[in-house]
Protein backbone atom coordinates (compact mmCIF):
# COMPACT_ATOMS: atom_id res chain seq x y z
CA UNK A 1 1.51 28.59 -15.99
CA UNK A 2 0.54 31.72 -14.07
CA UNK A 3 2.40 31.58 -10.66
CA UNK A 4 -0.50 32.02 -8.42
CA UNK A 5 -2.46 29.10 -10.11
CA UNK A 6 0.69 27.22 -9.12
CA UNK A 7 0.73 28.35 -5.82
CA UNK A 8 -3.10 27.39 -5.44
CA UNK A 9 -2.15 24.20 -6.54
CA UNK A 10 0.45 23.45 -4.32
CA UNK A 11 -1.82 24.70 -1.31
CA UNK A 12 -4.09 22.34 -2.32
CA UNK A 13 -1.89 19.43 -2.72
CA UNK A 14 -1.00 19.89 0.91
CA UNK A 15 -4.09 20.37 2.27
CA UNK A 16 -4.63 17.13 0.97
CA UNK A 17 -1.66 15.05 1.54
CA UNK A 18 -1.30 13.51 5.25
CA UNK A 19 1.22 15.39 7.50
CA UNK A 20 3.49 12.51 7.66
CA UNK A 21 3.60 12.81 3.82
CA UNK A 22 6.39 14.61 2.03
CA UNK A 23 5.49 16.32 -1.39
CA UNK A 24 8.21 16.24 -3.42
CA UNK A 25 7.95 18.80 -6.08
CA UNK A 26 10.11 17.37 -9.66
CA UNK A 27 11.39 20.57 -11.32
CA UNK A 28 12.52 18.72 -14.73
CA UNK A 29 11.97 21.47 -17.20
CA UNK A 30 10.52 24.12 -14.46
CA UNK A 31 11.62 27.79 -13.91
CA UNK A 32 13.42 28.87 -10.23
CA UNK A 33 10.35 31.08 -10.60
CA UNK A 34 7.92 28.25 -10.69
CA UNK A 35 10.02 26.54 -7.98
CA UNK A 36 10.39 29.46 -5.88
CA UNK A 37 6.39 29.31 -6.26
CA UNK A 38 6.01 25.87 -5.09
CA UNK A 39 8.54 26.81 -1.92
CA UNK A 40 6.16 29.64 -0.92
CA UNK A 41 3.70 27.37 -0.22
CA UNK A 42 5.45 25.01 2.15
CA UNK A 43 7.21 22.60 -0.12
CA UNK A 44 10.92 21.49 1.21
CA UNK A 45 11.80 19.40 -1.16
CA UNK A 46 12.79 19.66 -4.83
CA UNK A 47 13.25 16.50 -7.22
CA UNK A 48 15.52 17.03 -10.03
CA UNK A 49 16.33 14.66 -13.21
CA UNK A 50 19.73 16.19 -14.64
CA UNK A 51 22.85 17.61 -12.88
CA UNK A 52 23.36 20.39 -14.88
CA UNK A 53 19.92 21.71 -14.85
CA UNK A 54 20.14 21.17 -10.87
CA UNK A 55 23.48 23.52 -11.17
CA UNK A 56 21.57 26.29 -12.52
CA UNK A 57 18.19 26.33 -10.68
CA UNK A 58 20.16 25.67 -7.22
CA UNK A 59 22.34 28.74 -8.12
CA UNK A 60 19.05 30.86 -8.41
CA UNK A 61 17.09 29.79 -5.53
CA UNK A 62 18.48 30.45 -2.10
CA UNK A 63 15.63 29.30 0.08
CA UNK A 64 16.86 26.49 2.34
CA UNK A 65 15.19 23.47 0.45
CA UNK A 66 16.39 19.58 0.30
CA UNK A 67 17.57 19.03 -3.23
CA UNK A 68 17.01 15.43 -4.82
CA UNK A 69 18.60 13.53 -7.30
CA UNK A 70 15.31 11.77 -8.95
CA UNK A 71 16.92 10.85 -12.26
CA UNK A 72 19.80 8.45 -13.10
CA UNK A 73 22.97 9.39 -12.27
CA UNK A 74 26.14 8.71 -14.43
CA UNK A 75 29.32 7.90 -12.52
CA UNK A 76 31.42 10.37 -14.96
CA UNK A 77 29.19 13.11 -13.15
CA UNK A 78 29.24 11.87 -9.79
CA UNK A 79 31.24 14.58 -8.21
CA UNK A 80 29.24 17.31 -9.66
CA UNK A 81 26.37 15.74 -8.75
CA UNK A 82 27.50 15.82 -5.00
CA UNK A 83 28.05 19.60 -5.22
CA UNK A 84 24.12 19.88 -5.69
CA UNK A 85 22.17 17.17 -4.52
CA UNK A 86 21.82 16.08 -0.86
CA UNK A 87 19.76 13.25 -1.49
CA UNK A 88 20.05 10.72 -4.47
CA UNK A 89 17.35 8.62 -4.45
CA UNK A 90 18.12 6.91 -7.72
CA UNK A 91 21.00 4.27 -6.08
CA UNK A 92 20.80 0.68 -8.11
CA UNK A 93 24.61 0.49 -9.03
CA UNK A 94 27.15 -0.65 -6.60
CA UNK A 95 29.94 0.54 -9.16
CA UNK A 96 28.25 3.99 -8.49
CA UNK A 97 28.21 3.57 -4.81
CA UNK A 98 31.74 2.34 -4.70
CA UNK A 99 32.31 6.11 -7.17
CA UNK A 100 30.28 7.96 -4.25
CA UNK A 101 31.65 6.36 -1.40
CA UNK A 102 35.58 7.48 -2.52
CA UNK A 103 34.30 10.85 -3.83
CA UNK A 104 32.44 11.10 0.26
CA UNK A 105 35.35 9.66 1.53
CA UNK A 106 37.42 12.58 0.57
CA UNK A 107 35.08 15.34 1.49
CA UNK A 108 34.53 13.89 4.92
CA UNK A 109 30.50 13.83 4.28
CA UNK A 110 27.78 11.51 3.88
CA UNK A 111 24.97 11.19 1.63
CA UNK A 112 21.54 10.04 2.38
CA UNK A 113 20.47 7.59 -0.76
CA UNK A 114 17.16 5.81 -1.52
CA UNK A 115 17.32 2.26 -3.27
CA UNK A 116 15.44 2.46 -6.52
CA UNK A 117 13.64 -1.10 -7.42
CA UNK A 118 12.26 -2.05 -10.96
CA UNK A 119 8.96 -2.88 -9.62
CA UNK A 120 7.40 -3.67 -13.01
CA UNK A 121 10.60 -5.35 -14.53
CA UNK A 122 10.51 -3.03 -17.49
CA UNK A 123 13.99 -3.77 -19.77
CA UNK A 124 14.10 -0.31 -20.43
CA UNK A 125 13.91 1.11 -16.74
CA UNK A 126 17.13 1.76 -13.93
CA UNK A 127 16.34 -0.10 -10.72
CA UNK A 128 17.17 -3.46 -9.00
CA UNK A 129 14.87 -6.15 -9.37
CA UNK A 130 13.41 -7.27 -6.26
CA UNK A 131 14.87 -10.30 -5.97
CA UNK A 132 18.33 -8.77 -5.86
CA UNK A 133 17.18 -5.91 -3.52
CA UNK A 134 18.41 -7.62 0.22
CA UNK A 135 21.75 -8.20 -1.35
CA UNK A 136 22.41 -4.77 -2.80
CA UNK A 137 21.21 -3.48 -0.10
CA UNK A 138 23.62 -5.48 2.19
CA UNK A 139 26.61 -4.39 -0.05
CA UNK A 140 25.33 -0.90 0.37
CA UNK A 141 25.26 -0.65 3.75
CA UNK A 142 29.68 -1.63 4.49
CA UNK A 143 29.87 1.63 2.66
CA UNK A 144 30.12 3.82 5.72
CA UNK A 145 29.79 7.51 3.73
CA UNK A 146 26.45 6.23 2.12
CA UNK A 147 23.01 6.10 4.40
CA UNK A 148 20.51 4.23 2.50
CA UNK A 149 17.54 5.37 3.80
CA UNK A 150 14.81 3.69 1.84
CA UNK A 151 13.51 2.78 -1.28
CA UNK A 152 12.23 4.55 -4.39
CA UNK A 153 10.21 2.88 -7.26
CA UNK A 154 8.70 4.08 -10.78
CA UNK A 155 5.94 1.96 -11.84
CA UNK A 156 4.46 1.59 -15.61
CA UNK A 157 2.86 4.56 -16.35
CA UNK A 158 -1.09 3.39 -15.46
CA UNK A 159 -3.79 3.96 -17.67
CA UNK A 160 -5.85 4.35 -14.33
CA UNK A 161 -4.37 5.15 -10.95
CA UNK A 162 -5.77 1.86 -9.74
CA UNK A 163 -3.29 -0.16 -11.97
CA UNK A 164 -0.41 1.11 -10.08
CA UNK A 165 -1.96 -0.14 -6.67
CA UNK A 166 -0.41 -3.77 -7.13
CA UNK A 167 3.04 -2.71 -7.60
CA UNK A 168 3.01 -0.08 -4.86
CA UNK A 169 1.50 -2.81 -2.74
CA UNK A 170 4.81 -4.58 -3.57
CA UNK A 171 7.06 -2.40 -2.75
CA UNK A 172 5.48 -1.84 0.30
CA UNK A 173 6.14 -5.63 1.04
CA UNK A 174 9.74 -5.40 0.20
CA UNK A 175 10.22 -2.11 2.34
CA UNK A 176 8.15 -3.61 5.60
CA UNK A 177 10.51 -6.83 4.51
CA UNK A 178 14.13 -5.07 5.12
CA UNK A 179 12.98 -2.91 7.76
CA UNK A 180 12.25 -6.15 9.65
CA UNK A 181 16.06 -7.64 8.79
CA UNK A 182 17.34 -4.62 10.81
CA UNK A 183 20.18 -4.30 8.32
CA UNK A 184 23.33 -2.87 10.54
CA UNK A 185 23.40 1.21 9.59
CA UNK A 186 20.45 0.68 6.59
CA UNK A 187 17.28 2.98 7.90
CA UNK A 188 14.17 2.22 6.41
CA UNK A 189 12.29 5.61 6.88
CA UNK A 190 11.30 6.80 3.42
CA UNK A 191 9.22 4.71 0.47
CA UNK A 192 8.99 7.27 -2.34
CA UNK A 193 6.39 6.40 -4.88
CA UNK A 194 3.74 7.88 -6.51
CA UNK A 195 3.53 10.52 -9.03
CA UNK A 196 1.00 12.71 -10.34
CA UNK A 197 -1.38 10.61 -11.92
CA UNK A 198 -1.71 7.97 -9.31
CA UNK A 199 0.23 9.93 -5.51
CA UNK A 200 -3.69 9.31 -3.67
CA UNK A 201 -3.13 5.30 -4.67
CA UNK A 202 0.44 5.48 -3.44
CA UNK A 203 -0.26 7.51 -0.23
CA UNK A 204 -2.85 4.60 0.32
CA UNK A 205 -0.46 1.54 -0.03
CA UNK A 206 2.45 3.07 2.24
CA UNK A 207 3.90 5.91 0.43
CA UNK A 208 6.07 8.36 2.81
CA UNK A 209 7.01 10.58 -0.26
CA UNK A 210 5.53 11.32 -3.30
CA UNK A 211 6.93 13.20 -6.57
CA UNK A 212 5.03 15.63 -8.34
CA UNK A 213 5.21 17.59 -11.28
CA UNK A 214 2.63 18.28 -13.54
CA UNK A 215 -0.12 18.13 -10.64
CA UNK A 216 1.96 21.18 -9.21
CA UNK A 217 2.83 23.01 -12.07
CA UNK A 218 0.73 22.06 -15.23
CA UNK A 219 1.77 19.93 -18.74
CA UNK A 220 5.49 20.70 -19.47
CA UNK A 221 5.86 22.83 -22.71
């Protein structure tokens, strides 16, 4: 897609997102030119799926941007992972929070991390269910180089954005739910839900975040 049309559409996007918002623009399969587009316009924050494509594009693009880790994240690439990304909001693992916490340990850093819940209990999906979510999260938080700082969800791909409404109503429940357990060290600040296809819906129900692609940048190729 022509640049400017990309631009346009990001201006848009903001115009009509709330300020206490973030857009979140997912790069999976997107130029640093189309990126660098998108960060012209006043986006901070870039989603990313795969480490190695997160490598490259982070090498190119020198603007002062938050990178995210929106994809799952195997432990065998933890540590390169951690040379990229300073957010992962993908966390449902505590073998891969015990990898992160040695691997932070050593470099004397933390990580900000977002809790990613199944919402729709889909077998073939990462994510805790929600039933398990207050324990993880308590495991989480005696890991003193990780700050979980929220929760991020993927619903079933809707058919309308009107059929994601109930599950983003959910998580908004669980969310509201640990914030009020005041969890020693665990911030609830961000719920990151919402995609193209149904952000508006998500933005309505409680969403601090949202993650867009093709809105931004057009159908992948």
């Amino acid at each position: 897609m022509d640049l400017k049309e990309i631009e346009r559409r990001c201006e848009e996007v903001l115009r009509r997102v709330p300020p206490h918002v973030t857009v979140l623009a997912a790069g999976k399969g997107r130029s640093p030119e189309e990126l660098l587009a998108a960060i012209r316009t006043g986006i901070r924050d870039i989603g990313e799926n795969y480490v190695q494509e997160a490598e490259a594009k982070r090498g190119a693009i020198e603007e002062p941007v938050t990178w995210h880790m929106i994809g799952r994240l195997q432990r065998n690439k933890a540590r390169r992972a951690l040379a990229v990304f300073d957010w992962l909001q993908t966390l449902d693992s505590l073998a891969l929070a015990q990898r992160l916490e040695r691997l932070l340990a050593e470099a004397n850093r933390t990580l900000p991390v977002l809790v990613q819940v199944n919402i729709g209990r889909e077998p073939q999906k990462a994510g805790v269910l929600p039933e398990a979510l207050p324990d993880f999260v308590r495991k989480l938080a005696e890991l003193p180089h990780l700050e979980v700082r929220g929760l991020m969800a993927i619903p079933p791909a809707p058919k309308e954005p009107e059929d994601s409404r109930p599950h983003f109503r959910a998580m908004r429940k669980l969310f509201e739910a640990l914030k009020a357990e005041a969890i020693p060290r665990v911030r609830m600040e961000v719920l990151s839900m919402g995609m193209s296809a149904d952000w508006d819906v998500a933005v309505e129900e409680g969403a601090t975040m949202i993650r867009l692609g093709t809105l931004l940048f057009g159908p992948r190729a």
